[in-house]
Protein backbone atom coordinates (compact mmCIF):
# COMPACT_ATOMS: atom_id res chain seq x y z
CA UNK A 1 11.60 7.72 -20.52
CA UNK A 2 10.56 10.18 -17.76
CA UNK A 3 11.72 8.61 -14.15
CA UNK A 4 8.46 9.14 -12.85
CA UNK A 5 6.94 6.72 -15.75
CA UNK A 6 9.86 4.25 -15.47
CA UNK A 7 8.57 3.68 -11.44
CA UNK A 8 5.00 3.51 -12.63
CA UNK A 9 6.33 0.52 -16.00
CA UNK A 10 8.28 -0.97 -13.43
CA UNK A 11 5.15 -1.20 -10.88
CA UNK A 12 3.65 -2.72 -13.98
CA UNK A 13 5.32 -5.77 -12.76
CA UNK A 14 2.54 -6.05 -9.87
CA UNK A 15 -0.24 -7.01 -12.61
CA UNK A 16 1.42 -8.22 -15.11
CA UNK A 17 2.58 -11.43 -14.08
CA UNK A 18 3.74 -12.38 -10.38
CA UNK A 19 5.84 -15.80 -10.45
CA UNK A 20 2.53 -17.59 -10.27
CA UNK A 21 -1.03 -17.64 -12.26
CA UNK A 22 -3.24 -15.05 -12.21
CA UNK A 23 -6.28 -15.68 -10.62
CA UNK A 24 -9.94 -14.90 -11.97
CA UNK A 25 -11.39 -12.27 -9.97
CA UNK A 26 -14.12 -13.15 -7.62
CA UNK A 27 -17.67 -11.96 -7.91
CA UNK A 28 -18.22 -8.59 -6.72
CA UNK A 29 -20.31 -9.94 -4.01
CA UNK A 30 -18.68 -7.73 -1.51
CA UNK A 31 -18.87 -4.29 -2.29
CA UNK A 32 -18.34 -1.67 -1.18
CA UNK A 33 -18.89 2.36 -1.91
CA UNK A 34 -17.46 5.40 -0.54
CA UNK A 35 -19.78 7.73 0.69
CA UNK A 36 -18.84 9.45 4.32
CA UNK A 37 -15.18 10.69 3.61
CA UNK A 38 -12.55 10.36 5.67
CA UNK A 39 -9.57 13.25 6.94
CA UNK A 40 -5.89 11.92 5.70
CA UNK A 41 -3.55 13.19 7.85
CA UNK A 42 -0.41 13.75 4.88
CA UNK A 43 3.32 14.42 6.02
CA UNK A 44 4.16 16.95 3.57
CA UNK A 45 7.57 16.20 2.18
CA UNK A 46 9.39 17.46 -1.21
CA UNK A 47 10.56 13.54 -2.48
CA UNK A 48 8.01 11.80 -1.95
CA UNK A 49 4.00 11.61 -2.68
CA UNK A 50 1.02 10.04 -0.65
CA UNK A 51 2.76 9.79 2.60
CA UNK A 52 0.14 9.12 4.93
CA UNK A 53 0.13 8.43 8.68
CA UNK A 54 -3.04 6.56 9.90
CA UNK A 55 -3.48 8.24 13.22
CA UNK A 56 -6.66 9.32 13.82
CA UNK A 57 -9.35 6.88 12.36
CA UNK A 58 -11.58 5.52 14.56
CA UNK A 59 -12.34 1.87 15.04
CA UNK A 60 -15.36 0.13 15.92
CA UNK A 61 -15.59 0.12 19.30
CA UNK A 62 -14.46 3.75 19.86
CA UNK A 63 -10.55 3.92 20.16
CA UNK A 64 -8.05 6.00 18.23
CA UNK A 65 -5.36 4.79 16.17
CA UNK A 66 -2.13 6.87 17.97
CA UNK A 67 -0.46 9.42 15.47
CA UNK A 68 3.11 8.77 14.45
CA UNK A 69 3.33 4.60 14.79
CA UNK A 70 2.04 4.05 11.33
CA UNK A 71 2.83 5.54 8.33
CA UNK A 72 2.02 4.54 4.03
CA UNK A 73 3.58 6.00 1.52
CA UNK A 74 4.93 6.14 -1.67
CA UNK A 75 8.78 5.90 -3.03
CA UNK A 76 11.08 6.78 -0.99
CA UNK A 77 13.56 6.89 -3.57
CA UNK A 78 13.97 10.65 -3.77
CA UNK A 79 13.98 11.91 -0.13
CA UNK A 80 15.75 14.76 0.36
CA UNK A 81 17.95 15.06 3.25
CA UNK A 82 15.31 17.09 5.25
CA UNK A 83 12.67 14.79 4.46
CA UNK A 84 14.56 11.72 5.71
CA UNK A 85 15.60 14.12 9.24
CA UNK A 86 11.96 14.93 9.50
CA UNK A 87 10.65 11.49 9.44
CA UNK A 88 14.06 10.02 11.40
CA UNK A 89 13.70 13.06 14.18
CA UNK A 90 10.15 14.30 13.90
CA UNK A 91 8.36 11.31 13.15
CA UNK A 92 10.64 8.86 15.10
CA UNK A 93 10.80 6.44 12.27
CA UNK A 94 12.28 3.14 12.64
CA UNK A 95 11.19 1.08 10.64
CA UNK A 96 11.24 1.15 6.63
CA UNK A 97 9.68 -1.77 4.88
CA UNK A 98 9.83 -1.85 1.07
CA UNK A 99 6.77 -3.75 -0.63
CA UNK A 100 8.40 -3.48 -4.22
CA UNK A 101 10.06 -6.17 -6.39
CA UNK A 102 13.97 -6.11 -5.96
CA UNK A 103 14.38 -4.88 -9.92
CA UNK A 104 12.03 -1.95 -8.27
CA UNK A 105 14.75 -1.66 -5.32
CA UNK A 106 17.45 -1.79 -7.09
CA UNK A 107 16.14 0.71 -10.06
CA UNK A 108 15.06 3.74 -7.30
CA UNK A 109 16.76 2.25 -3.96
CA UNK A 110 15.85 3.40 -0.45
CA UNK A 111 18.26 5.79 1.26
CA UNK A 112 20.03 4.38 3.99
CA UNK A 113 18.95 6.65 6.87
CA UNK A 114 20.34 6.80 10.49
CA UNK A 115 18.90 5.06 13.36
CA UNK A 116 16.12 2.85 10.50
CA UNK A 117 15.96 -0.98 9.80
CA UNK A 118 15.23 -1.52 6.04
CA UNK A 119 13.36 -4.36 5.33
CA UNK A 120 13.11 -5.90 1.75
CA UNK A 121 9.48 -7.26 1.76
CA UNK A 122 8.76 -7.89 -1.95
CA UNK A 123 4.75 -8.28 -2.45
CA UNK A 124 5.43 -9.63 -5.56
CA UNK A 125 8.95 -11.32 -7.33
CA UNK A 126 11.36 -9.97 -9.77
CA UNK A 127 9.14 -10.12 -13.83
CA UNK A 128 10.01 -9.28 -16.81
CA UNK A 129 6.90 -7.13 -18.72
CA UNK A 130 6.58 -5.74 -21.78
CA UNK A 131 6.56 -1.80 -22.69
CA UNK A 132 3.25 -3.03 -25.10
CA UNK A 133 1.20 -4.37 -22.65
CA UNK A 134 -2.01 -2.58 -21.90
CA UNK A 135 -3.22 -1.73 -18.47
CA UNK A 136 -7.03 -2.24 -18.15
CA UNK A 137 -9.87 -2.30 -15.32
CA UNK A 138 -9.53 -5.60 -15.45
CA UNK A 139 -5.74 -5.94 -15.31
CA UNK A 140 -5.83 -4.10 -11.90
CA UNK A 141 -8.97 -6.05 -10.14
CA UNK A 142 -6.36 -8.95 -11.07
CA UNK A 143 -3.56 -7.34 -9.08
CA UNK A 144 -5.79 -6.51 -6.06
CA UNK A 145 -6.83 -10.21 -6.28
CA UNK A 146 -3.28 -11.96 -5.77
CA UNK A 147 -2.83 -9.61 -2.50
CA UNK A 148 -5.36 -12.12 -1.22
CA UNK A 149 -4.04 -15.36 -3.46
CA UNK A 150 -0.71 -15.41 -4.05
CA UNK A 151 1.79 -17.19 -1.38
CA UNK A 152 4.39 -14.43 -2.21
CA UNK A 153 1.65 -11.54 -1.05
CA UNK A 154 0.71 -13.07 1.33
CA UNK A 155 4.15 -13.84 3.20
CA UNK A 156 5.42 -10.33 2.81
CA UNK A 157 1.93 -9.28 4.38
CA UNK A 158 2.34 -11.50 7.14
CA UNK A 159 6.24 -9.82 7.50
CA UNK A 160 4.86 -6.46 7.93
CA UNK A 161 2.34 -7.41 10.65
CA UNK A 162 5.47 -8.75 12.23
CA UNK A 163 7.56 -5.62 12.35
CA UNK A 164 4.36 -3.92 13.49
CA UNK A 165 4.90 -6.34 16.30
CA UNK A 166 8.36 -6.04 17.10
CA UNK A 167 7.94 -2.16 17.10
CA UNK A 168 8.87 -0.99 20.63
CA UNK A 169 7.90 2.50 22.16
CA UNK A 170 6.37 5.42 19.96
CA UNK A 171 8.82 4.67 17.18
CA UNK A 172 7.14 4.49 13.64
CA UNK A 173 6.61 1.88 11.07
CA UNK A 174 6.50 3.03 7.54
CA UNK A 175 5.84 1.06 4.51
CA UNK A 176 6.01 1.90 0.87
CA UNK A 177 5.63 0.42 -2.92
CA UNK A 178 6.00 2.78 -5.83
CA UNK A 179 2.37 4.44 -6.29
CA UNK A 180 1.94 3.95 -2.60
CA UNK A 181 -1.88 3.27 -3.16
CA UNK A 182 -1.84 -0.82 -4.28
CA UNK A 183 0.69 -2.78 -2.48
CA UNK A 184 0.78 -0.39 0.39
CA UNK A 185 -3.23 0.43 0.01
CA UNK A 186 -3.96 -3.50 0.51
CA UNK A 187 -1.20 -3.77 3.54
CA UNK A 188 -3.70 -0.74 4.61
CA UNK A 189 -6.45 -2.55 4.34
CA UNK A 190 -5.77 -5.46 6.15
CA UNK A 191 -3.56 -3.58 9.03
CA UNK A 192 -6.79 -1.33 9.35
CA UNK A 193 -8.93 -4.37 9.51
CA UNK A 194 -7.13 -6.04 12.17
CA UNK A 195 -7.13 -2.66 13.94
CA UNK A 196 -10.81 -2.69 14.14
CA UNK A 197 -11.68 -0.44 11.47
CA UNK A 198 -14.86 -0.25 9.36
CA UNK A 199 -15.02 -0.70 6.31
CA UNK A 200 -16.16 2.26 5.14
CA UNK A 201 -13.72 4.15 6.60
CA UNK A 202 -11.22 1.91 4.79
CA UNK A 203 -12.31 2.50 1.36
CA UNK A 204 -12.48 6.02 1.90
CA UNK A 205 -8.98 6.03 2.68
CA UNK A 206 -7.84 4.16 -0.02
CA UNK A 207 -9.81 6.53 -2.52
CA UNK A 208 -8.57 9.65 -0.92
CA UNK A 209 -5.03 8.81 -2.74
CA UNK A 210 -7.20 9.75 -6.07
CA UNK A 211 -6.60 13.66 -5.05
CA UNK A 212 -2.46 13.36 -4.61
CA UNK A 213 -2.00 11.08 -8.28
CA UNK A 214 -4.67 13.88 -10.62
CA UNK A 215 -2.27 16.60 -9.71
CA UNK A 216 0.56 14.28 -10.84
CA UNK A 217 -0.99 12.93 -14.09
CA UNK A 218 -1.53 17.01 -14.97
CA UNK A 219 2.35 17.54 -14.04
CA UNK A 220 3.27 15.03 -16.50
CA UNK A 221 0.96 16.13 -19.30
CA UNK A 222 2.63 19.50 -18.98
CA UNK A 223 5.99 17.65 -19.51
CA UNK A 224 5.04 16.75 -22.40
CA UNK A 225 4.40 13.08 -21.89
CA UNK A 226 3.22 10.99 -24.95
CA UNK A 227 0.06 10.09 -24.66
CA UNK A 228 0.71 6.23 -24.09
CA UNK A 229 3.14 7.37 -21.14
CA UNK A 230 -0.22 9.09 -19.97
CA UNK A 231 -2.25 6.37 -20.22
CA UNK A 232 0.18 3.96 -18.05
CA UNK A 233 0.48 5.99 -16.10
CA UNK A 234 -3.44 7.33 -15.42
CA UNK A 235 -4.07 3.28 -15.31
CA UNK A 236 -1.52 2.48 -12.99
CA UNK A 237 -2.15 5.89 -10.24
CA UNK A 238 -5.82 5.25 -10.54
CA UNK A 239 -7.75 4.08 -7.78
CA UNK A 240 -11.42 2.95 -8.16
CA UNK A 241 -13.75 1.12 -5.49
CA UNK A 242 -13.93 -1.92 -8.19
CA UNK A 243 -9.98 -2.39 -7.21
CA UNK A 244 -10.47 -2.46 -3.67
CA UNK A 245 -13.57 -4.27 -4.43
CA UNK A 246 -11.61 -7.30 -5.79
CA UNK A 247 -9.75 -7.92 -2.69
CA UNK A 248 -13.02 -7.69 -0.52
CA UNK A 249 -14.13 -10.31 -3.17
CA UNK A 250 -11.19 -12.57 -2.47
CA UNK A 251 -11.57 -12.38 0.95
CA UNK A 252 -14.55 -13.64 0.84
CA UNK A 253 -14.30 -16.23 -1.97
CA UNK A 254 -11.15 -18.17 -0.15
CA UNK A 255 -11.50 -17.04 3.65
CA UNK A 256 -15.41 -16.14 4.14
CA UNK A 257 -14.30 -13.41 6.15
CA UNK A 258 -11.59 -11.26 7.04
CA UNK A 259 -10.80 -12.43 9.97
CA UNK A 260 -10.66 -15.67 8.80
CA UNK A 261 -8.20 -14.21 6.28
CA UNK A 262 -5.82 -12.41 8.84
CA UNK A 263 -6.12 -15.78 11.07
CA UNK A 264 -5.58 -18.63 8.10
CA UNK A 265 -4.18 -16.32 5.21
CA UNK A 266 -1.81 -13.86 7.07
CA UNK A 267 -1.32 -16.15 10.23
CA UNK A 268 -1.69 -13.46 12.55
CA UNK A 269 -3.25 -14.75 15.53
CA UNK A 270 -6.13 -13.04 17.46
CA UNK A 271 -3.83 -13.04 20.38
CA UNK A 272 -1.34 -11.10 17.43
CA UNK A 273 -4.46 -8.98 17.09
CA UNK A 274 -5.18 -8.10 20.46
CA UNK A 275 -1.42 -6.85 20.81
CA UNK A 276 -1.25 -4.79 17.96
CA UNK A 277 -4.28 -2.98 19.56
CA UNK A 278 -3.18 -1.94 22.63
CA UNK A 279 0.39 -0.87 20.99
CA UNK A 280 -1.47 1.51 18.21
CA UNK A 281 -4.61 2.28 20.04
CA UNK A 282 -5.69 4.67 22.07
């Protein structure tokens, strides 16, 4: 099997099953549609896709969000050595915080670069899935509904608002799943959130990853992928505003609002929120 569809079978794992029972997906009384766009700011390097720093969007009340502190992305797990100096020396990373399940670690591990903490911060545990199982619409809103009900999720989203805390000067926080676009897009969505962010402006981030993943699906039809390989992997790089939909829908459904959420399910404080702004504001 390709490597790039063993990453995406092994991110499988996120939908499939997560150590505890899947949970119906709310009503889609929270939606949401993309209709302003948004301008991603990528950091172009040659092993890795959909790395993303947040600088730039604009929260409610009229700051910033400073360039170079906060950083998504994709797997790391092929960084060449002047991709890891340019985010080590140009983008003054520090920390690296890995969202994937350790059988995800430990199949396309991290490189150990100079002067970064690496933090194992599984969203979801170690599964076994099949190779026969069929990823559907459905599968997926399931997925983006344990970020919001699952204890596991939850704890490893609380960890990364915690190194987002403990981040001192203009260093740079970076985190990363496989696809870069569903563990990472929800710890987007709720580190935007707590930034101040609008909605909109979320969702229109999360679908600009749509772009990055077509040019990949194309790249492995020309390999000659089979066309179940395709299918995987189309399901699995997708993004759709029903996905982020079912975590709005969670949200709501356990917390009322997100707030709520970041308060009760994240347990990060408002006082926690008021320091994150004034470190990543401007």
């Amino acid at each position: 099997m390709k490597k790039s569809v063993l990453i995406a079978s092994l991110a499988l794992a996120v939908f499939s099953a997560t150590g505890a029972a899947i949970q119906s997906v709310a009503p889609a009384n929270a939606q949401v549609v993309a209709t302003q766009g948004v301008k991603v700011h990528e950091i172009d390097l040659k092993g890795a896709m959909n790395v993303r720093d947040l600088g730039g969007y604009r929260t409610t009340d009229g700051k910033t969000i400073k360039s170079g502190r906060i950083i998504r992305s994709a797997s790391l797990a092929n960084l060449t050595k002047a991709d890891q100096q340019k985010l080590t020396r140009t983008c003054n990373l520090k920390y690296d915080v890995d969202l994937r399940t350790p059988m995800e670690m430990k199949a396309a591990p991290d490189p150990t670069m100079a002067g970064v903490d690496f933090i194992k911060d599984p969203v979801f545990k170690n599964v076994n899935t099949s190779s026969n199982q069929t990823i559907t619409d459905k599968t997926m809103e399931q997925g983006y509904t344990n970020f919001v009900t699952t204890k596991q999720a939850r704890t490893a989203y609380h960890n990364l608002f915690t190194t987002l805390l403990n981040n001192k000067g203009n260093s740079a926080v970076l985190y990363h799943c496989s696809a870069g676009k569903d563990r990472a897009g929800a710890g987007t969505i709720f580190i935007l959130s707590a930034l101040g962010v609008k909605k909109l402006t979320i969702v229109d981030d999360y679908l600009a990853t749509k772009g990055v993943y077509e040019k990949h699906y194309a790249q492995l039809k020309k390999s000659g992928a089979s066309q179940k390989e395709l299918q995987t992997v189309k399901a699995l790089e997708d993004v759709k505003p029903a996905y982020i939909n079912a975590t709005y829908s969670a949200v709501k459904k356990h917390y009322g609002t997100m707030d709520n959420f970041l308060n009760k399910g994240l347990r990060v404080s408002n006082t926690d929120i008021a320091k994150l702004r004034a470190m990543y504001l401007k």
